[in-house]
N, C-alpha and C. Protein backbone atom coordinates (compact mmCIF):
# COMPACT_ATOMS: atom_id res chain seq x y z
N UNK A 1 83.90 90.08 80.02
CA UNK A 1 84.33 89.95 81.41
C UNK A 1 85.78 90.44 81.57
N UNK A 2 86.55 90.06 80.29
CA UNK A 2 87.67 90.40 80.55
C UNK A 2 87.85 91.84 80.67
N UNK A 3 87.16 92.61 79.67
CA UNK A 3 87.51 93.85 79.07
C UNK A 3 86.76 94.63 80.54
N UNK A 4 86.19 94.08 81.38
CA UNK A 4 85.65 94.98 82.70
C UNK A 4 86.42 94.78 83.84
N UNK A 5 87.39 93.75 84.09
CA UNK A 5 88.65 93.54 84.61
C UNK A 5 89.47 94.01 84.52
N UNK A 6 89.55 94.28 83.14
CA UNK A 6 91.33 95.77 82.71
C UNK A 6 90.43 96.76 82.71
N UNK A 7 89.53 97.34 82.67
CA UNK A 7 88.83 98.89 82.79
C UNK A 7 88.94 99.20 84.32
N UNK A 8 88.45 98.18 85.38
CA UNK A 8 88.81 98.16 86.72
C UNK A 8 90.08 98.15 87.06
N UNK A 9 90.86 98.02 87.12
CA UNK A 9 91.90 97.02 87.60
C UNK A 9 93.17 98.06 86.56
N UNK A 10 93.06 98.34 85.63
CA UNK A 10 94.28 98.78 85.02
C UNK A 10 94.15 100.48 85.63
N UNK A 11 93.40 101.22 85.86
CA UNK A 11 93.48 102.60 86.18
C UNK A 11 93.57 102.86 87.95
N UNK A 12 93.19 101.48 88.36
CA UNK A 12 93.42 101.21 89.94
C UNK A 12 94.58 100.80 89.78
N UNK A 13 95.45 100.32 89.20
CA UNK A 13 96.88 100.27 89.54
C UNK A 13 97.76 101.48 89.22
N UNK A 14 97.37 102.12 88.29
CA UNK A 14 98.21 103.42 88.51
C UNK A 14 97.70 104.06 89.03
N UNK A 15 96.70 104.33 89.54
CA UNK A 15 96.23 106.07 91.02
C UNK A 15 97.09 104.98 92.34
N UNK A 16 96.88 103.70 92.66
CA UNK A 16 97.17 102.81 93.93
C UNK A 16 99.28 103.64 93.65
N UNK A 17 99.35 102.85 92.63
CA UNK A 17 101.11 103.58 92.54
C UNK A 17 101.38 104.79 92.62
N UNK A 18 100.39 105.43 92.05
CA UNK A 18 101.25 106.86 92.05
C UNK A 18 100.61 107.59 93.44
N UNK A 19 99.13 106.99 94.55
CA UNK A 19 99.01 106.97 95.48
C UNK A 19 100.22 106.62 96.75
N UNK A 20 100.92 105.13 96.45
CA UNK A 20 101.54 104.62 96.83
C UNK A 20 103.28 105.70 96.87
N UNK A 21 103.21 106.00 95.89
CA UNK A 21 104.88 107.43 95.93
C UNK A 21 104.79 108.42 96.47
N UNK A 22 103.26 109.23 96.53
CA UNK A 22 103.28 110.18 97.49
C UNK A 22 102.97 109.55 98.96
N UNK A 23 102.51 109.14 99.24
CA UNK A 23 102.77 108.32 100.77
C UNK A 23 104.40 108.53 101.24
N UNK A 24 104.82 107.91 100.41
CA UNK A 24 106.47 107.61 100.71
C UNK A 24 107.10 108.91 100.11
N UNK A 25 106.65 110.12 100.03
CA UNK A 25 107.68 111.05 99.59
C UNK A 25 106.92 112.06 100.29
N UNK A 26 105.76 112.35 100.61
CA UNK A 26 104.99 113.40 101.25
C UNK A 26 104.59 113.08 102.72
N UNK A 27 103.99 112.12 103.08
CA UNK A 27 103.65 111.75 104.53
C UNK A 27 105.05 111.52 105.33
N UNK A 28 106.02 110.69 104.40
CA UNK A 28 107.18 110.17 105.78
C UNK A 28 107.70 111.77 106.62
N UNK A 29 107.67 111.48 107.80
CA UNK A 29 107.71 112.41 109.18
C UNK A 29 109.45 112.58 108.80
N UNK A 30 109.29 113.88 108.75
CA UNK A 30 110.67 114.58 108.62
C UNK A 30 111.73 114.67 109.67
N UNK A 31 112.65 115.57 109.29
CA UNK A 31 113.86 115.70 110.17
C UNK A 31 113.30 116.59 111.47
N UNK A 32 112.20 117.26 111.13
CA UNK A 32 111.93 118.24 112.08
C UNK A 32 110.59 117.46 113.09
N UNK A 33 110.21 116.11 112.76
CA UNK A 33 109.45 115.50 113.63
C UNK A 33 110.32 114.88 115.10
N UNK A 34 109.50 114.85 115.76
CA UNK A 34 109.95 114.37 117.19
C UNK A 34 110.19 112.96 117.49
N UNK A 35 110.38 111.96 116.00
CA UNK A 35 110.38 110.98 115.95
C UNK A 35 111.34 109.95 116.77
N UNK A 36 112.18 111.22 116.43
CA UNK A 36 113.23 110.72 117.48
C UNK A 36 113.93 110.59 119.14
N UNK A 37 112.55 111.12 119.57
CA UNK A 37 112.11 110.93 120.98
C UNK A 37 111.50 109.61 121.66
N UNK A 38 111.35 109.09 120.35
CA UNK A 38 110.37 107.69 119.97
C UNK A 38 111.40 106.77 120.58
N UNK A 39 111.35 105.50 121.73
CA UNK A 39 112.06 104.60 121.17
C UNK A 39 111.83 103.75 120.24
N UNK A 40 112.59 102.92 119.79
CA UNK A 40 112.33 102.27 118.33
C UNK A 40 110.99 101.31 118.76
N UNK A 41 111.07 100.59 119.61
CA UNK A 41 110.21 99.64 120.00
C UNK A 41 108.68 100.31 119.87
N UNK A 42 108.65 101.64 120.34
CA UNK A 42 107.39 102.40 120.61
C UNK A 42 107.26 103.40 119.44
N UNK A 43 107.67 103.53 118.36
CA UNK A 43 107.46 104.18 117.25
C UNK A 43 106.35 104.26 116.33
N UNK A 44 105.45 103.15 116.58
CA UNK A 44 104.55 103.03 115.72
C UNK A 44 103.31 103.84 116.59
N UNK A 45 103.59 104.24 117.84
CA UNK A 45 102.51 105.19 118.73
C UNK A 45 102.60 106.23 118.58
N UNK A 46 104.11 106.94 117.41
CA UNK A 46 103.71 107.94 117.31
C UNK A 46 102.59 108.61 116.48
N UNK A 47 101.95 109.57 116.12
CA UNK A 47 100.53 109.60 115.41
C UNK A 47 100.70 109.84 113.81
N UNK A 48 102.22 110.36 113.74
CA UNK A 48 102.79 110.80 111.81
C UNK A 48 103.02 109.79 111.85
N UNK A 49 104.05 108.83 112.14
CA UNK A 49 104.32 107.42 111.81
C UNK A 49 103.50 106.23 111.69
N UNK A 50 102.40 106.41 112.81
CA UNK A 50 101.56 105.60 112.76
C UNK A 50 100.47 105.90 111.03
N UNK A 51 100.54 107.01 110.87
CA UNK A 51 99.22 107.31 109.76
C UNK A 51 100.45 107.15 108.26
N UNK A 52 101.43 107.16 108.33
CA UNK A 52 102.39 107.16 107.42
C UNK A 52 102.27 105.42 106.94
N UNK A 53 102.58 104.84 108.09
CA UNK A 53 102.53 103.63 107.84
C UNK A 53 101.10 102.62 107.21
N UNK A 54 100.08 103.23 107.90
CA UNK A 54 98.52 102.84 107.48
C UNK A 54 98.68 103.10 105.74
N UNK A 55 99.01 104.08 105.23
CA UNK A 55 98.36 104.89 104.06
C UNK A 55 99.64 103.72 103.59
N UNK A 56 100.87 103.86 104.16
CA UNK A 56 101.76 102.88 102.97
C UNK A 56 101.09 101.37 102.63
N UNK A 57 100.75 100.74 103.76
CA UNK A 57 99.95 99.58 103.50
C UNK A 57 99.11 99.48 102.71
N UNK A 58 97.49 100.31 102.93
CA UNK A 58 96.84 100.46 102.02
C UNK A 58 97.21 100.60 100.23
N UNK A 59 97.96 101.47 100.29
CA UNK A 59 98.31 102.17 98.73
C UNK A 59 98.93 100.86 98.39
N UNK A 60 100.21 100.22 99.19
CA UNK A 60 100.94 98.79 98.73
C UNK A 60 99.49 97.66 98.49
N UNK A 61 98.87 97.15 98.95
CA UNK A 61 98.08 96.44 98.66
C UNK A 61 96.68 96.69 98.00
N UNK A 62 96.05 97.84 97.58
CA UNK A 62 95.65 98.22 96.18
C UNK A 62 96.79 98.13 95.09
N UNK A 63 97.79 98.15 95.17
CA UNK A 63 98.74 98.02 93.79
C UNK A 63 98.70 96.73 93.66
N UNK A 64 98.85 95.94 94.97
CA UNK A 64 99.31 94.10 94.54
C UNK A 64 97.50 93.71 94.30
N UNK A 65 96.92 94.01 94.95
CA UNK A 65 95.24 93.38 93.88
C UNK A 65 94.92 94.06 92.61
N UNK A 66 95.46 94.98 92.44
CA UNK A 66 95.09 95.48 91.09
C UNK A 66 96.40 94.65 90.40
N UNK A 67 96.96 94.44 90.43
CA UNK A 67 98.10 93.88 89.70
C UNK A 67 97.72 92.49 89.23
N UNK A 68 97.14 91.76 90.62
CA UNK A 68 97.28 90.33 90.56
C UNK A 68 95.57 90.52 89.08
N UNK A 69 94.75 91.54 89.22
CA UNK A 69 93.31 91.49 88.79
C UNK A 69 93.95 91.51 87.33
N UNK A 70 94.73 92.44 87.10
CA UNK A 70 95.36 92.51 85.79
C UNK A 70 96.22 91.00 85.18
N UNK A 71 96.84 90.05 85.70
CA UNK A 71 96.82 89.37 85.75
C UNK A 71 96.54 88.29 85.47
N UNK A 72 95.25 88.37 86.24
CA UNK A 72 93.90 87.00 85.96
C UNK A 72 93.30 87.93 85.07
N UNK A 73 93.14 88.78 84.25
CA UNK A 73 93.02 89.54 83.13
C UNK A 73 93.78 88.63 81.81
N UNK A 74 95.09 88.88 82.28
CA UNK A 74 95.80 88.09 81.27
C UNK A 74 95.78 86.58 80.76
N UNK A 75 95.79 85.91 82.14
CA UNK A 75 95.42 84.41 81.83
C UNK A 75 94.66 84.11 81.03
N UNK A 76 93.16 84.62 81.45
CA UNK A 76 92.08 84.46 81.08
C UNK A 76 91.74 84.95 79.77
């Protein structure tokens, strides 16, 4: 049981991380986006920011369940 917990769980935490760095180095909306037409309050309507932000969530929370799976890997 254990050994199908780190076969899952240990190769889902590194694609989720190294998923998780290109998010934050390839998707964030550049100098040349119109982001800044945005007011701050209404920023998340824009459609790069809005999909920037989705993919960061996702990728962040595949890293923290694969982490925590690795984990209860260890306890156990």
């Amino acid at each position: 049981m254990i050994l199908i917990i780190y076969l899952i769980a240990g190769p889902m935490f590194l694609i989720s991380i190294g998923a998780h760095i290109w998010v934050k180095v390839r998707m964030r909306p550049g100098a040349e986006s119109d982001l800044e037409e945005y007011h701050y309050e209404f920023e998340d309507h824009h459609p790069g920011y809005a999909r920037y932000e989705k993919w960061s969530r996702i990728t962040f929370v595949a890293a923290v369940i694969s982490a925590l799976c690795l984990f209860i890997g260890l306890v156990f």
